[in-house]
C-alpha atoms as a PDB file:
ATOM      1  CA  UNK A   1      44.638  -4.369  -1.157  1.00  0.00           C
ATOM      2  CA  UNK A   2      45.287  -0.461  -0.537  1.00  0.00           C
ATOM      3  CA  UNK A   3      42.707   1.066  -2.732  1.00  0.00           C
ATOM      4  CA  UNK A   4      43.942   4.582  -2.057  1.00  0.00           C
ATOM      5  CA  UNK A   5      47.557   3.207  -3.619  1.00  0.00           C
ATOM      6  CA  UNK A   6      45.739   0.989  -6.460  1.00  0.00           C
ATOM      7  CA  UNK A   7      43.663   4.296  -7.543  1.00  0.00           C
ATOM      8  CA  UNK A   8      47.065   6.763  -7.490  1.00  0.00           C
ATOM      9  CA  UNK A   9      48.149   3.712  -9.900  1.00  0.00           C
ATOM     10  CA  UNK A  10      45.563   3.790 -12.312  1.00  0.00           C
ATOM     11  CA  UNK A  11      45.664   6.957 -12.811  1.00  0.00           C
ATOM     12  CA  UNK A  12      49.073   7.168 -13.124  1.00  0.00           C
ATOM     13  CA  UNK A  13      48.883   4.679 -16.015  1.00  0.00           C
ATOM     14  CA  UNK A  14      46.082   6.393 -17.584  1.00  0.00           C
ATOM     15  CA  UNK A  15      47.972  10.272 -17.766  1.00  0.00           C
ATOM     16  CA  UNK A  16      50.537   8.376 -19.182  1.00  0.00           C
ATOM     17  CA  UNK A  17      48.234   7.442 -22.534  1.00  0.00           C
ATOM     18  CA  UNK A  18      47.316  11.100 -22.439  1.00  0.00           C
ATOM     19  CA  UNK A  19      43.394   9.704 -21.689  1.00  0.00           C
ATOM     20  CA  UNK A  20      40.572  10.660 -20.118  1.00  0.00           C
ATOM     21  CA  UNK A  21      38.636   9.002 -17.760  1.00  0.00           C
ATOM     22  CA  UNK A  22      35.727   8.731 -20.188  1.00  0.00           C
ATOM     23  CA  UNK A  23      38.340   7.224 -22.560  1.00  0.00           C
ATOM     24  CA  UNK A  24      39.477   4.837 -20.385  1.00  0.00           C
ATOM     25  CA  UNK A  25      35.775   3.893 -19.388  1.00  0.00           C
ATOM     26  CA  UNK A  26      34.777   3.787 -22.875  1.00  0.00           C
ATOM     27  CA  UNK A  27      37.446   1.548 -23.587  1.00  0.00           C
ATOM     28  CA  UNK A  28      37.573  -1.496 -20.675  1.00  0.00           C
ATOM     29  CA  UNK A  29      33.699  -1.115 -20.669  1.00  0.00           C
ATOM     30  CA  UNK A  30      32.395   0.794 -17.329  1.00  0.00           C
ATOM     31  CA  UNK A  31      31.313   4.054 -16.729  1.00  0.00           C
ATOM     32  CA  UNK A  32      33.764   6.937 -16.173  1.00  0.00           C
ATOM     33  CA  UNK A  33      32.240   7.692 -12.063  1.00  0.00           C
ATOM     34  CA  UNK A  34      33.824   3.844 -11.920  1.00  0.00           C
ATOM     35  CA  UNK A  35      36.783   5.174 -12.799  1.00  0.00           C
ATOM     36  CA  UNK A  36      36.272   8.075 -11.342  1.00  0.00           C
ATOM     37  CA  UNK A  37      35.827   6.087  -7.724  1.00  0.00           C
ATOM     38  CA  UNK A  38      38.267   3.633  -8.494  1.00  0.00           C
ATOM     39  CA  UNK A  39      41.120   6.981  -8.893  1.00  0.00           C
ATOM     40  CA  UNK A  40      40.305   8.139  -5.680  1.00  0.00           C
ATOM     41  CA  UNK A  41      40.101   4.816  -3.433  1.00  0.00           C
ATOM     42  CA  UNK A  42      36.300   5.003  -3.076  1.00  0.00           C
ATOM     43  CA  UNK A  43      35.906   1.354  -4.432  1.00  0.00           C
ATOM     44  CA  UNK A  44      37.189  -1.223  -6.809  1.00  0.00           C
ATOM     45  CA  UNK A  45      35.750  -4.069  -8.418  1.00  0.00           C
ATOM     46  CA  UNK A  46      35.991  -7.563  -6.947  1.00  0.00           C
END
């Protein structure tokens, strides 16, 4: 998986709904640095 592409994805998604990254953390259960990381390729869950 490209997590640099996956990230640019999620985020893309999540502008979309107008949210926040806390939102978005808040909502699917993780912290918003997860999502945070996750937005810019850092790491994803397996």
């Amino acid at each position: 998986m490209d997590q640099v592409r996956i990230g640019k994805f999620i985020a893309k998604l999540r502008n979309e709904k107008n949210m926040t990254q806390q939102e978005l953390a808040y909502k699917i259960g993780v912290t918003d640095r997860a999502i945070s990381k996750w937005e810019n390729g850092v790491s994803l869950v397996k």
